[in-house]
PDB file of N, CA and C in Angstrom:
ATOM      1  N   UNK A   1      10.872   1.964  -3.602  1.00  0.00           N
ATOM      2  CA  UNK A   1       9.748   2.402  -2.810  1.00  0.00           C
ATOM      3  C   UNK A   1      10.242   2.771  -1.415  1.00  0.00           C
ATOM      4  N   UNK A   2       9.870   4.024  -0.912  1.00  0.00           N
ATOM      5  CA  UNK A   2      10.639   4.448   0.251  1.00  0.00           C
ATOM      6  C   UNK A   2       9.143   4.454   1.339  1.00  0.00           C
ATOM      7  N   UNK A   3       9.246   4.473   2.224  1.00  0.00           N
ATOM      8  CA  UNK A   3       8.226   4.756   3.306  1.00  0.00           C
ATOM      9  C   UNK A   3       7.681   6.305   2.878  1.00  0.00           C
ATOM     10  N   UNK A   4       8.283   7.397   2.673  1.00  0.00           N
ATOM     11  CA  UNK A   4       7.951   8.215   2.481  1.00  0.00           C
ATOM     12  C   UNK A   4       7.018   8.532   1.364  1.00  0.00           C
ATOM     13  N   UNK A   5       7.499   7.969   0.183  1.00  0.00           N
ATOM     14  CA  UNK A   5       6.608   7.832  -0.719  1.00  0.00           C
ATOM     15  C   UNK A   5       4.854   7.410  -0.169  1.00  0.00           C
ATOM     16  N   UNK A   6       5.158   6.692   0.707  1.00  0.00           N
ATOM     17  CA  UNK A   6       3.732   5.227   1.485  1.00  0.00           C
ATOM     18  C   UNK A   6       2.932   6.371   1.679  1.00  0.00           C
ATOM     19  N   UNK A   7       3.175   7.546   2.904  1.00  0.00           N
ATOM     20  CA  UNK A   7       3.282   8.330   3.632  1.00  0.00           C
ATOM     21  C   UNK A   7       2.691   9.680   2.610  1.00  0.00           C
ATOM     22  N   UNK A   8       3.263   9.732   1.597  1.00  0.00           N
ATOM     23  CA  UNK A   8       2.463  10.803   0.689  1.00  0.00           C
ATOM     24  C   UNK A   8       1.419  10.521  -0.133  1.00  0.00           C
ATOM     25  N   UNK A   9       0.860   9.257   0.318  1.00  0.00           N
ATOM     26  CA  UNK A   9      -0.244   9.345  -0.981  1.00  0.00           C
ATOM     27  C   UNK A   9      -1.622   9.115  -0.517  1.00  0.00           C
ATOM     28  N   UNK A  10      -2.176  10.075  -1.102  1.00  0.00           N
ATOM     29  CA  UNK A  10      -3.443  10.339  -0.462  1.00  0.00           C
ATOM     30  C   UNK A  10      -4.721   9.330   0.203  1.00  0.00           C
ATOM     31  N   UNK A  11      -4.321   7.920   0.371  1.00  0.00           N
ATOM     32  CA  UNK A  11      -4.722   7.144   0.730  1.00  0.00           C
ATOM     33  C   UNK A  11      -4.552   7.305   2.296  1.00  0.00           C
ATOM     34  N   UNK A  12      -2.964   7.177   2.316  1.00  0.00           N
ATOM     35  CA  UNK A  12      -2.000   7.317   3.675  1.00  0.00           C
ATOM     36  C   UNK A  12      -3.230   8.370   4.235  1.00  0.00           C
ATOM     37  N   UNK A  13      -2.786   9.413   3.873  1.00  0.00           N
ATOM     38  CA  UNK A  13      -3.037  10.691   4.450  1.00  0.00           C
ATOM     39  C   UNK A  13      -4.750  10.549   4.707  1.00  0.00           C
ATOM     40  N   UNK A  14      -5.377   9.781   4.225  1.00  0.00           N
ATOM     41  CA  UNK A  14      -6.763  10.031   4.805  1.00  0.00           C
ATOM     42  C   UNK A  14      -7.290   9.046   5.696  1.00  0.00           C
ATOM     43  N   UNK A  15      -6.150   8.335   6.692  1.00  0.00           N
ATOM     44  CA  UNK A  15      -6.673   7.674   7.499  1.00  0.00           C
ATOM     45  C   UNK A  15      -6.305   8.667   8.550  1.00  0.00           C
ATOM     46  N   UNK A  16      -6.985   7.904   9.561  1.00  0.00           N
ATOM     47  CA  UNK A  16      -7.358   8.534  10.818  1.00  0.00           C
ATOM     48  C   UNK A  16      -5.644   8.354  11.795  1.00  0.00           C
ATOM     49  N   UNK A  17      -5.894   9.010  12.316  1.00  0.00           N
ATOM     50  CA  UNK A  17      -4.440   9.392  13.109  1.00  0.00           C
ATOM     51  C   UNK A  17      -4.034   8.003  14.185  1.00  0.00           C
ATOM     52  N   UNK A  18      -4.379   7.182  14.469  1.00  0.00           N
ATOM     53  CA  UNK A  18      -4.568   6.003  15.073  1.00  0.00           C
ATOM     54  C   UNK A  18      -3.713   5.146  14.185  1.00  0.00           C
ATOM     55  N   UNK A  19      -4.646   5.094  12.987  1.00  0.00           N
ATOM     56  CA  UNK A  19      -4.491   4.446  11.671  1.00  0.00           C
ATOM     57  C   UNK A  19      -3.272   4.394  11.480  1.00  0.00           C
ATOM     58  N   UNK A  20      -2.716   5.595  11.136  1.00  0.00           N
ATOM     59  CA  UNK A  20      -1.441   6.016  10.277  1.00  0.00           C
ATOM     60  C   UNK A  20      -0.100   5.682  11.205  1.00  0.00           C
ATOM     61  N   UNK A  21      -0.681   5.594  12.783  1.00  0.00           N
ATOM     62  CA  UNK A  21       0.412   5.023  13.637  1.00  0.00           C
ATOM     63  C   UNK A  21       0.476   3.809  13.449  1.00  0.00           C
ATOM     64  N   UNK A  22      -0.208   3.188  13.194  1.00  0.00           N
ATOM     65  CA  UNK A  22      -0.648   1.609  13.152  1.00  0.00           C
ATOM     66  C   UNK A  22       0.491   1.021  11.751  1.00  0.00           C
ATOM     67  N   UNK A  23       0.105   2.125  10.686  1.00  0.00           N
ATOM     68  CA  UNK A  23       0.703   1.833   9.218  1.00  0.00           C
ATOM     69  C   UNK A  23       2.152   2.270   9.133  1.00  0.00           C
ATOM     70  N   UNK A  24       2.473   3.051  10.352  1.00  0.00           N
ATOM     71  CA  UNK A  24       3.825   3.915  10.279  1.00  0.00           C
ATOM     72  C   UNK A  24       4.814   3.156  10.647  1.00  0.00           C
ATOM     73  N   UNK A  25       4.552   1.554  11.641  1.00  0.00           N
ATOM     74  CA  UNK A  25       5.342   0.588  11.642  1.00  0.00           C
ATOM     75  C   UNK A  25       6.340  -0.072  10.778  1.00  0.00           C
ATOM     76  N   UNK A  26       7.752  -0.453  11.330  1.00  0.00           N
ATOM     77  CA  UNK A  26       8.090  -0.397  10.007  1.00  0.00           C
ATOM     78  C   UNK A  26       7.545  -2.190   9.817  1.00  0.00           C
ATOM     79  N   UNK A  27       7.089  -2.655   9.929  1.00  0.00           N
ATOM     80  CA  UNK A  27       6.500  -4.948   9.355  1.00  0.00           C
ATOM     81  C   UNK A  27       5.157  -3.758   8.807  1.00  0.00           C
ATOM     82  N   UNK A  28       4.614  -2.882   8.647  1.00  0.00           N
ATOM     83  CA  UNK A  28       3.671  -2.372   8.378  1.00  0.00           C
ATOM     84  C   UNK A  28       4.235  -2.287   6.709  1.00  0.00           C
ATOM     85  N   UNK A  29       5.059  -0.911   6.767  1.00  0.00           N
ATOM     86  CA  UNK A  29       5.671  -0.462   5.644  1.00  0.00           C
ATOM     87  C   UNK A  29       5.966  -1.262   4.995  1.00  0.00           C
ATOM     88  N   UNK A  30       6.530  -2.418   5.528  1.00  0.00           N
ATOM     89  CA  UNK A  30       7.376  -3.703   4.884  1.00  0.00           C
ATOM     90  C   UNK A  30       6.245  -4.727   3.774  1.00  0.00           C
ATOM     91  N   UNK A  31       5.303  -4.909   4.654  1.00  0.00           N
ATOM     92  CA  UNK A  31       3.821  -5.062   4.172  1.00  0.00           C
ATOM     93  C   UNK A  31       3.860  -4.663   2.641  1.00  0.00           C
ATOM     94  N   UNK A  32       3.727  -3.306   3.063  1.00  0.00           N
ATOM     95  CA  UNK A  32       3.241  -2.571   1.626  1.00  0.00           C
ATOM     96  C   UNK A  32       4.092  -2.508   0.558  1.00  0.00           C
ATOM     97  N   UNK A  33       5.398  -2.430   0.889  1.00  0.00           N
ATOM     98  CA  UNK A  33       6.639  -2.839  -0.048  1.00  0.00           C
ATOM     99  C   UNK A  33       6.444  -3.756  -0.895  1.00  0.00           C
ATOM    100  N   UNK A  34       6.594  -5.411  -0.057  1.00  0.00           N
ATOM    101  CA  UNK A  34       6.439  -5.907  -0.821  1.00  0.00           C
ATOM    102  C   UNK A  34       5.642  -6.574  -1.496  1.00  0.00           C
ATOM    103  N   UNK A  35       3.850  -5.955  -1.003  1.00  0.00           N
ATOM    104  CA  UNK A  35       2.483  -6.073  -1.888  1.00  0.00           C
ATOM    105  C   UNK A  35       2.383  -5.242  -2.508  1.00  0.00           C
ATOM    106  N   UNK A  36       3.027  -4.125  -2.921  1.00  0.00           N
ATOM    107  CA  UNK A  36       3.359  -4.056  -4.143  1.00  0.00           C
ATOM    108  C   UNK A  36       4.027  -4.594  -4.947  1.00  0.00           C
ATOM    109  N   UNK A  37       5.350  -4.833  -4.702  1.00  0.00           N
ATOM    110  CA  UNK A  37       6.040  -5.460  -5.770  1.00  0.00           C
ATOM    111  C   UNK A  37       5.322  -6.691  -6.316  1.00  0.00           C
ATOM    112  N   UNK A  38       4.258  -7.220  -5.777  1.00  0.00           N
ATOM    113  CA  UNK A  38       3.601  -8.456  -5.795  1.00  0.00           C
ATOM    114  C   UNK A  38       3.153  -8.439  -6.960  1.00  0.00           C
ATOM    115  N   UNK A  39       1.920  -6.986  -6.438  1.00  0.00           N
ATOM    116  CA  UNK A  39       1.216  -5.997  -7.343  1.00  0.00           C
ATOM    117  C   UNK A  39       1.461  -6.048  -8.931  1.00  0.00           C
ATOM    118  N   UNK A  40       2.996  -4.997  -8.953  1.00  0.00           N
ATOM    119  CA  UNK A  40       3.358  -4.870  -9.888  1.00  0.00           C
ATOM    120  C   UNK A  40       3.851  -5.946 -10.780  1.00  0.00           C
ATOM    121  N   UNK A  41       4.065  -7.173 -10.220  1.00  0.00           N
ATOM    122  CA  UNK A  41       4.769  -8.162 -11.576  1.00  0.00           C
ATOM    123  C   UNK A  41       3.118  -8.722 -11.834  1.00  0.00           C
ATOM    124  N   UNK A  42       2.511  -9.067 -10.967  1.00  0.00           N
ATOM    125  CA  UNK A  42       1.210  -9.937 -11.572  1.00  0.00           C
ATOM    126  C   UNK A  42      -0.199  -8.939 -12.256  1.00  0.00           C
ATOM    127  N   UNK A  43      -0.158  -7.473 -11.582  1.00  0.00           N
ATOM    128  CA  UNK A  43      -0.930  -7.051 -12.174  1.00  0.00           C
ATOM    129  C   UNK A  43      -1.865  -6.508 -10.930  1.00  0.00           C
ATOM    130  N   UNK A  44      -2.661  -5.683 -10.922  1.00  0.00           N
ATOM    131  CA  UNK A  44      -3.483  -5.461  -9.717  1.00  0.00           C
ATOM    132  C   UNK A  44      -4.733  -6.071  -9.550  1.00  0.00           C
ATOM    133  N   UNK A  45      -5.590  -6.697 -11.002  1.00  0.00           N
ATOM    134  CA  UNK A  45      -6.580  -7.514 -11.062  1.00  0.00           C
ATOM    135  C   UNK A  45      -6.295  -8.785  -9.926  1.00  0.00           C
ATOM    136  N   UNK A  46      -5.097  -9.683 -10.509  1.00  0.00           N
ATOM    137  CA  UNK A  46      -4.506 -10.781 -10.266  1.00  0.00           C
ATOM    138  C   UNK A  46      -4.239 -10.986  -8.928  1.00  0.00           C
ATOM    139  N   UNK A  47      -3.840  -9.671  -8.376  1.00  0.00           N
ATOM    140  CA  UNK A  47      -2.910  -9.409  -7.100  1.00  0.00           C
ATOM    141  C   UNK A  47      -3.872  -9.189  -5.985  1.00  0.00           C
ATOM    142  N   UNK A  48      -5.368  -9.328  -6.824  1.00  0.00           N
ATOM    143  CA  UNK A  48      -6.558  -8.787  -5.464  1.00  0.00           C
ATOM    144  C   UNK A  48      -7.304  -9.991  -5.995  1.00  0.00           C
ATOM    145  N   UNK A  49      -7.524 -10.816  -6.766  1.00  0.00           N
ATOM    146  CA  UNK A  49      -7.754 -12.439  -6.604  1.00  0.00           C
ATOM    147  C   UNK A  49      -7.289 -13.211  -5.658  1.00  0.00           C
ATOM    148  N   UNK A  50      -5.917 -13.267  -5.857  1.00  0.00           N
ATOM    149  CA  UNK A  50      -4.920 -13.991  -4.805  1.00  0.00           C
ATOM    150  C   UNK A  50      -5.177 -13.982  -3.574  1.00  0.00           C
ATOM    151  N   UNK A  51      -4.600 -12.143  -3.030  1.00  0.00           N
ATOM    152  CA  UNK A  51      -4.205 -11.915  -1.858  1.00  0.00           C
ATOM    153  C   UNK A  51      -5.310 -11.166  -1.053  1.00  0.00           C
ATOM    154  N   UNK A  52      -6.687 -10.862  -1.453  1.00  0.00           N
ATOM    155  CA  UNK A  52      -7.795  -9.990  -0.927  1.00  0.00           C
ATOM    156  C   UNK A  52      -6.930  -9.140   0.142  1.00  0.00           C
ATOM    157  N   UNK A  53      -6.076  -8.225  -0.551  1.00  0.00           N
ATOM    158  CA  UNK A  53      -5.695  -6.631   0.820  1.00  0.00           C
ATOM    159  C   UNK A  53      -6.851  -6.302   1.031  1.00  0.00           C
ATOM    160  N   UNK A  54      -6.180  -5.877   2.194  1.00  0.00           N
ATOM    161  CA  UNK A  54      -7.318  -4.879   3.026  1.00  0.00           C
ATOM    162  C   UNK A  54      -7.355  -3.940   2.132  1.00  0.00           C
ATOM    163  N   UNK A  55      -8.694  -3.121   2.212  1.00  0.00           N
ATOM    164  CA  UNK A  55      -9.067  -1.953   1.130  1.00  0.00           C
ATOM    165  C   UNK A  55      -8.389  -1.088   1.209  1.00  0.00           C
ATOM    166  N   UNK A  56      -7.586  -0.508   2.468  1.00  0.00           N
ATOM    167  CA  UNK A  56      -6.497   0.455   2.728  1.00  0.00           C
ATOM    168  C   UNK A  56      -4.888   0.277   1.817  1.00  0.00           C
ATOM    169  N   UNK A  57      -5.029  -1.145   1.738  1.00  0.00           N
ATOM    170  CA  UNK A  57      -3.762  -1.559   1.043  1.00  0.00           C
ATOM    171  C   UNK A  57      -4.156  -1.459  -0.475  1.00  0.00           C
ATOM    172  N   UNK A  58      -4.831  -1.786  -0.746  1.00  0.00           N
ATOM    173  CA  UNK A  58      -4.979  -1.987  -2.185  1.00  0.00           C
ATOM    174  C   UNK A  58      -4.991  -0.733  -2.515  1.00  0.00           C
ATOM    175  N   UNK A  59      -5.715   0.355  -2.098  1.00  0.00           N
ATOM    176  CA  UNK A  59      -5.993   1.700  -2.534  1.00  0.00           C
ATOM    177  C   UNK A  59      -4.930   2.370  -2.582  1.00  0.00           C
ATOM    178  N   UNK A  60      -3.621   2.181  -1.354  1.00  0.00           N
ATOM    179  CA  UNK A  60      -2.096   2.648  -1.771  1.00  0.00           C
ATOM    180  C   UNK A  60      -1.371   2.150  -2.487  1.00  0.00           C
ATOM    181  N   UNK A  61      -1.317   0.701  -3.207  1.00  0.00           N
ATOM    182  CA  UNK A  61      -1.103  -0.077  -4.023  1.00  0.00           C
ATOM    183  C   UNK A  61      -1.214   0.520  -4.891  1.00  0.00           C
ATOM    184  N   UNK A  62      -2.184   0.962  -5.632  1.00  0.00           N
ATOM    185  CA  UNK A  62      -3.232   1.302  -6.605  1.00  0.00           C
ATOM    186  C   UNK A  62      -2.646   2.536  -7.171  1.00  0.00           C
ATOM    187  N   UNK A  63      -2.672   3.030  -5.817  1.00  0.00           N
ATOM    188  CA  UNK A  63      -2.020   5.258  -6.126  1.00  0.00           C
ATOM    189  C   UNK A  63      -0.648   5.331  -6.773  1.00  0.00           C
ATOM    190  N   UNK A  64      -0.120   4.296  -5.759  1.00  0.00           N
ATOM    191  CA  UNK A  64       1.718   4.031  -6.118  1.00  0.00           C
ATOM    192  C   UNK A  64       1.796   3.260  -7.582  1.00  0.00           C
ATOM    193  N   UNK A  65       0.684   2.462  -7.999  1.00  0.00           N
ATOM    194  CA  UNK A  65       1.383   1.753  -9.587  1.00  0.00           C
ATOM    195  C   UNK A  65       1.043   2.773 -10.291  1.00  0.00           C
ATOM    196  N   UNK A  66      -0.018   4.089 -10.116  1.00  0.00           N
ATOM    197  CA  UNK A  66      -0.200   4.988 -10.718  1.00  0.00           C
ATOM    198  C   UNK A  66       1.073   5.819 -11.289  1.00  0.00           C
ATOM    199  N   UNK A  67       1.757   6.489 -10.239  1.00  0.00           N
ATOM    200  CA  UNK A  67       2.483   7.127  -9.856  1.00  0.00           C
ATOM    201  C   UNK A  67       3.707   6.907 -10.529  1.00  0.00           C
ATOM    202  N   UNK A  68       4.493   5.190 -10.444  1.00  0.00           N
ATOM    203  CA  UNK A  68       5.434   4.521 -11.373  1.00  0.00           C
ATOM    204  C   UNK A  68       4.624   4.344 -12.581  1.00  0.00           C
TER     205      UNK A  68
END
C-alpha cells in the first residue's frame, strides 16, 4: 500500500482541500496503512465493530479492499 494509492481513491479525492492536507500527513497515511491491514486479516464487518473509523477511513478502507 503506497500513499499514492490512499491519494487516488475516490474517497481521498472528495474531501475538501483542508481535509486532504490534514490526511496527506505522513502518522496520517500511516493510520490508514495499517487500518487496513487490520481490515484485511479480520474482515471489514469485524474491523468496524472493534475499531469504529472515522467514516472517511472506513470508506478508503473499503475502496482499497475493493481494489486488492
Amino acid at each position: 500500500m503506497t500513499n499514492d494509492q490512499i491519494k487516488e481513491t475516490k474517497a481521498f479525492q472528495e474531501l475538501d482541500t483542508v481535509t486532504k492536507l490534514v490526511y496527506q500527513k505522513k502518522e496520517m497515511m500511516t493510520k490508514v496503512k495499517n487500518e487496513f491491514g487490520i481490515a484485511k486479516q479480520l474482515g471489514v464487518d469485524q474491523y468496524e465493530k472493534i475499531y469504529f473509523p472515522r467514516p472517511y477511513l472506513l470508506k478508503v478502507i473499503k475502496e482499497l479492499l475493493q481494489q486488492n
